[in-house]
Protein backbone atom coordinates (compact mmCIF):
# COMPACT_ATOMS: atom_id res chain seq x y z
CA UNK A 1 9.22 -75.06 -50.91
CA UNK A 2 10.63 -77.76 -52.76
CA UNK A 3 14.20 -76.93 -54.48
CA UNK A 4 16.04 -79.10 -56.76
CA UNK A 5 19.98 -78.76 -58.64
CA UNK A 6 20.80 -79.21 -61.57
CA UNK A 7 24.43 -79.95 -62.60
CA UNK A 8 25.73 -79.08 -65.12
CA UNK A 9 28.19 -81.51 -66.56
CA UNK A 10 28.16 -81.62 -70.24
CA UNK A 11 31.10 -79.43 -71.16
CA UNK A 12 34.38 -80.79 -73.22
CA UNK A 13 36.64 -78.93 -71.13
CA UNK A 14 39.16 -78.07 -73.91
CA UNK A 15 41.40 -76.01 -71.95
CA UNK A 16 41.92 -78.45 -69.03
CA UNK A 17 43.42 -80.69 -71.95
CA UNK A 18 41.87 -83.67 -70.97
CA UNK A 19 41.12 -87.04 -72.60
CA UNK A 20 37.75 -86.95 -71.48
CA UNK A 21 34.89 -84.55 -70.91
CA UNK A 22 35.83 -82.37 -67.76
CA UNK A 23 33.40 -83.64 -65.37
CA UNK A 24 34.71 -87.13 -66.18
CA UNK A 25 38.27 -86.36 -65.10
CA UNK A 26 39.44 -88.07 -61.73
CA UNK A 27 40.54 -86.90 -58.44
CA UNK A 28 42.43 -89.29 -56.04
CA UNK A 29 39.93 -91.68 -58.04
CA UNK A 30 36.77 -90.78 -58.21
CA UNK A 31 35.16 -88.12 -61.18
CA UNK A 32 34.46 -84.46 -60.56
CA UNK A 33 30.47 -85.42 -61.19
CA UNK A 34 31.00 -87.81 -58.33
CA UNK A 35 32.17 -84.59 -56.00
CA UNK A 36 29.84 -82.52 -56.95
CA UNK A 37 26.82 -84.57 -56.91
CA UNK A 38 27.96 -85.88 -53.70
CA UNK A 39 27.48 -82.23 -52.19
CA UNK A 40 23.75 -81.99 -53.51
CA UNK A 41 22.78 -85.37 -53.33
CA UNK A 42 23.36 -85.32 -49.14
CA UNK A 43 21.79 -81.89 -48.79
CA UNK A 44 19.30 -82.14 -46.49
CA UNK A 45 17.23 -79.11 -47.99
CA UNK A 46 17.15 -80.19 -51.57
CA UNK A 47 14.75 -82.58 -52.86
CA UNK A 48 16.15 -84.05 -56.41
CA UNK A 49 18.95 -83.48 -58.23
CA UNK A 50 19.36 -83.37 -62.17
CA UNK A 51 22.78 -84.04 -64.11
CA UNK A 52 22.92 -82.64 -67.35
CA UNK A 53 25.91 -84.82 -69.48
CA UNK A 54 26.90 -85.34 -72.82
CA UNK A 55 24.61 -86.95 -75.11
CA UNK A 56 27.33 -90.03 -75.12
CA UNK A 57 27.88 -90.28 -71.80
CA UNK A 58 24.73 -90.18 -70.21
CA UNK A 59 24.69 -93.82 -68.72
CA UNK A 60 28.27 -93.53 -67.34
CA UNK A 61 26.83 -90.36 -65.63
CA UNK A 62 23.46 -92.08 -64.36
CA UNK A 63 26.41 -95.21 -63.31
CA UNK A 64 28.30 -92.81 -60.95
CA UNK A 65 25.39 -90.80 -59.81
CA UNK A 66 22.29 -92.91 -59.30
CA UNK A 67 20.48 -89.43 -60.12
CA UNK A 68 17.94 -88.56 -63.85
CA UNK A 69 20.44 -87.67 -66.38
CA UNK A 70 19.54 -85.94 -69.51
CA UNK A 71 21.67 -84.65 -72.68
CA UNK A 72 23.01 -80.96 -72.57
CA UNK A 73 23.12 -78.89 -75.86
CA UNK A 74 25.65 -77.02 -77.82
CA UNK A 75 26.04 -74.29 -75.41
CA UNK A 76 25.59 -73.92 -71.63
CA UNK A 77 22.52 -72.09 -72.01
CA UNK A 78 20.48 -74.98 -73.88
CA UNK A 79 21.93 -77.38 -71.46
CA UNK A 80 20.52 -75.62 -68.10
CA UNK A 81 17.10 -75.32 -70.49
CA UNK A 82 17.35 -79.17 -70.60
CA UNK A 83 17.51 -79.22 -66.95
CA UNK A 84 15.02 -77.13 -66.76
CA UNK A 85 12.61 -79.19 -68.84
CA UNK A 86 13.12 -82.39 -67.00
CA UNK A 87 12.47 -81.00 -63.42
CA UNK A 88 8.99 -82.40 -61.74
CA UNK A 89 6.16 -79.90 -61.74
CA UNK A 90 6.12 -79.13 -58.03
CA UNK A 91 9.99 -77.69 -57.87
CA UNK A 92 9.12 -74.25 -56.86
CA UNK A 93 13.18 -73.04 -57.29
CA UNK A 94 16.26 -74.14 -58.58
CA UNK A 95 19.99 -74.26 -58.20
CA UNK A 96 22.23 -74.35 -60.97
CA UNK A 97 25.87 -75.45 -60.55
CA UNK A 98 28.80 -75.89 -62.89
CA UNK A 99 30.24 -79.70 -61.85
CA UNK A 100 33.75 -77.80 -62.32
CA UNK A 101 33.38 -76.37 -59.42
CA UNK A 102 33.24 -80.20 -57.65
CA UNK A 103 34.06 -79.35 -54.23
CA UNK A 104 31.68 -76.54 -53.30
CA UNK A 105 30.96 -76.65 -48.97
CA UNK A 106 27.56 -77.00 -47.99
CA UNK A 107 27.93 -73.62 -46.17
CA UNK A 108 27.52 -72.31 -49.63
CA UNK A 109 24.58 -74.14 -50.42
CA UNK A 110 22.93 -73.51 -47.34
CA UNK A 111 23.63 -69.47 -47.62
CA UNK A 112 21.81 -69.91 -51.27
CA UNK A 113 19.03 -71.90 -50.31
CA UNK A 114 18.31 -69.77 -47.12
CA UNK A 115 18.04 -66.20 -49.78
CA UNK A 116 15.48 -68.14 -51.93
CA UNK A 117 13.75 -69.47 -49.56
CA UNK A 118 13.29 -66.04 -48.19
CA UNK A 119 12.03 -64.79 -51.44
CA UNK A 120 14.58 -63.56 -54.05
CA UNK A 121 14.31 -63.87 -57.62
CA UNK A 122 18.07 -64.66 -57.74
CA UNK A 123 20.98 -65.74 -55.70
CA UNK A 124 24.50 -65.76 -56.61
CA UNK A 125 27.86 -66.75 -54.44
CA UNK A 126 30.35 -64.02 -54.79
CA UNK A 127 34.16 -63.81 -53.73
CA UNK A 128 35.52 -59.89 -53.95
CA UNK A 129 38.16 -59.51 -56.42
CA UNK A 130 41.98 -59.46 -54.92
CA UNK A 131 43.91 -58.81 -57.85
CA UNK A 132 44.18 -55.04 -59.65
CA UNK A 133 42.29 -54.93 -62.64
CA UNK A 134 43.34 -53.32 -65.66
CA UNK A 135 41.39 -52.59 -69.02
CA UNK A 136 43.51 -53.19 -72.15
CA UNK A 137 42.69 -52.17 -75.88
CA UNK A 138 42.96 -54.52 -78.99
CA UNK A 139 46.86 -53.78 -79.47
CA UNK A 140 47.31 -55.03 -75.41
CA UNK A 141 48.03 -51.60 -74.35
CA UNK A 142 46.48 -50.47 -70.70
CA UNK A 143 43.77 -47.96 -70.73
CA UNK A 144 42.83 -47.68 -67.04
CA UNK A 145 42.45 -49.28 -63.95
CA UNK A 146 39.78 -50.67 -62.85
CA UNK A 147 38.21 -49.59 -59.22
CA UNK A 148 38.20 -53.00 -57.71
CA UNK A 149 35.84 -51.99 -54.74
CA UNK A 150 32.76 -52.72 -56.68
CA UNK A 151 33.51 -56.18 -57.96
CA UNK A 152 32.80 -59.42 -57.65
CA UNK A 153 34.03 -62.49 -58.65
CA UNK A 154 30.63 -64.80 -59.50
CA UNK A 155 30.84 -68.85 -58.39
CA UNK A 156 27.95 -71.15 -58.12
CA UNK A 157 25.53 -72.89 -56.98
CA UNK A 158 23.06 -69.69 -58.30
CA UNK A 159 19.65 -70.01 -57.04
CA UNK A 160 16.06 -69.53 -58.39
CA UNK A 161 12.55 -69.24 -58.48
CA UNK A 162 12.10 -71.74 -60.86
CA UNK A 163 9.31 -69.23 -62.89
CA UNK A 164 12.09 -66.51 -62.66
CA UNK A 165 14.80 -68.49 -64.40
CA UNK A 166 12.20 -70.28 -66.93
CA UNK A 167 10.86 -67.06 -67.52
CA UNK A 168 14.89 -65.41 -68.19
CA UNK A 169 15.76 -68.45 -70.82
CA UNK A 170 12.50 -68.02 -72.91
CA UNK A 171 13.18 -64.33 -73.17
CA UNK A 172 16.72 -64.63 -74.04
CA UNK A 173 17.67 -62.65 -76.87
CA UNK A 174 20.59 -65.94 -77.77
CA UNK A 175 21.20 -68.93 -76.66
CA UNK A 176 25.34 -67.36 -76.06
CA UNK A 177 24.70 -67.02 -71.85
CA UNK A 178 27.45 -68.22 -70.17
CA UNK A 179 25.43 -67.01 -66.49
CA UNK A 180 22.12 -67.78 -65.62
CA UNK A 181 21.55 -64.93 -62.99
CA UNK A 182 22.53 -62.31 -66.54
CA UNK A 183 20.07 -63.87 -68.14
CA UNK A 184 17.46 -62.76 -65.38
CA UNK A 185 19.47 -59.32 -64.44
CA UNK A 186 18.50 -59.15 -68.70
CA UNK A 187 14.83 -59.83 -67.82
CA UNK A 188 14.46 -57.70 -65.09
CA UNK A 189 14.62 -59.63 -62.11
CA UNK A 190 16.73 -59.18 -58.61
CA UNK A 191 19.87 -60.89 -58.35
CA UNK A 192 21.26 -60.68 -54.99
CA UNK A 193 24.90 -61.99 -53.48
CA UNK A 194 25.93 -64.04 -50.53
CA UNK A 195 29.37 -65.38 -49.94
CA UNK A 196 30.95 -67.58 -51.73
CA UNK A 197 34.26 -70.03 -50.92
CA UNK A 198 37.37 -70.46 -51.59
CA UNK A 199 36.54 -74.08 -52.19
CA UNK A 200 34.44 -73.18 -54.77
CA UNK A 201 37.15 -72.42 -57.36
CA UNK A 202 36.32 -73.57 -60.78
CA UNK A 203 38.61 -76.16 -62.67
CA UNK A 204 39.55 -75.30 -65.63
CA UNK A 205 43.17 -75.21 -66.41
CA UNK A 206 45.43 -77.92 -65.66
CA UNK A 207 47.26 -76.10 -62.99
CA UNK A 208 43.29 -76.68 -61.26
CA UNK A 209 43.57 -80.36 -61.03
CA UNK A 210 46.45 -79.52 -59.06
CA UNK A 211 44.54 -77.74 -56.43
CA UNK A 212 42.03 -80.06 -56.47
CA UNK A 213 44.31 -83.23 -55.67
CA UNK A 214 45.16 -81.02 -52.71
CA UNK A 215 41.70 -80.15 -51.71
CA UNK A 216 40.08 -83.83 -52.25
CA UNK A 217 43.08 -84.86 -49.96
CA UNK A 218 42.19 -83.19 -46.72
């Protein structure tokens, strides 16, 4: 079986507040792409890697990765459907990951390679929930509480079969997906959980670059 990644890099990351594109922000020096394609690149089990970037920054990306770059869309969706399209025929599955989550262990990527390899149409990294859930109405009142036993907090890489997940985008109902294994749980397919990692937390907030000083340092 021959499994590739695709990153996905091309966000703006508004909400981190940055002057540049999330996945171009620095660490102790070096660019969350550079972190996270490190972690694929040196895989021994995955045979190419794809970085999906914005449609101006696609030779800085190909500078600091060395990997095939192409342009993401509008939306997260239409950017893992670039990714998609530029993969070599003989890729028989597929690991998406979100470059905001830069310092994913290999332990994760070796528990999501091992469930497609085995056969599953999907493969997620999943972290249960800690905190109490409540549901609130449009005036911010609480309606109930949520029974946190049953959830799951969803990081990636998620894995494929690459015909499952090309299959899930051409079906899609809207290009608004913000989670590739929905858009196969909305075709029908089997999406299945392994554990996730602390590690894995996403970056999004300023607070996050905090965290991830301290994690790049040790």
């Amino acid at each position: 079986m021959r499994i590739a990644a695709i990153l996905v890099a091309a966000g703006s990351g508004q909400r981190l507040g940055a002057e540049v594109p999330k996945a171009f922000c620095r660490v102790r020096g070096r660019t969350l792409l550079e972190y996270a394609h490190a972690r694929f690149a040196e895989h021994p089990l995955l045979d190419d890697v794809i970085v999906v970037a914005p449609a101006d920054r696609l030779d800085e990306a190909k500078a600091l990765t060395g990997a095939v770059v192409v342009a993401g869309g509008a939306t997260r969706q239409a950017s893992v459907a670039a990714g998609l399209a530029a993969l070599d025929a003989d890729v028989d599955a597929v690991l998406v990951h979100d470059v905001a989550r830069a310092f994913v262990p290999a332990a994760v990527i070796d528990r999501v390679v091992a469930a497609v390899a085995g056969g599953a149409d999907a493969v997620i990294p999943v972290r249960a929930v800690t905190d109490t859930i409540k549901r609130v109405d449009d005036a911010r009142r609480v309606v109930d509480t949520v029974d946190r036993s049953t959830l799951v907090a969803v990081q990636t890489p998620q894995g494929f079969r690459r015909d499952v997940l090309v299959a899930a985008h051409a079906a899609a109902a809207s290009d608004a997906a913000t989670d590739d294994a929905g858009l196969v749980e909305s075709y029908g397919g089997t999406v299945v959980v392994v554990d996730g990692a602390d590690e894995s937390f996403k970056i999004t907030h300023p607070w996050d670059l905090v965290v991830a000083e301290a994690v790049a340092g040790r």
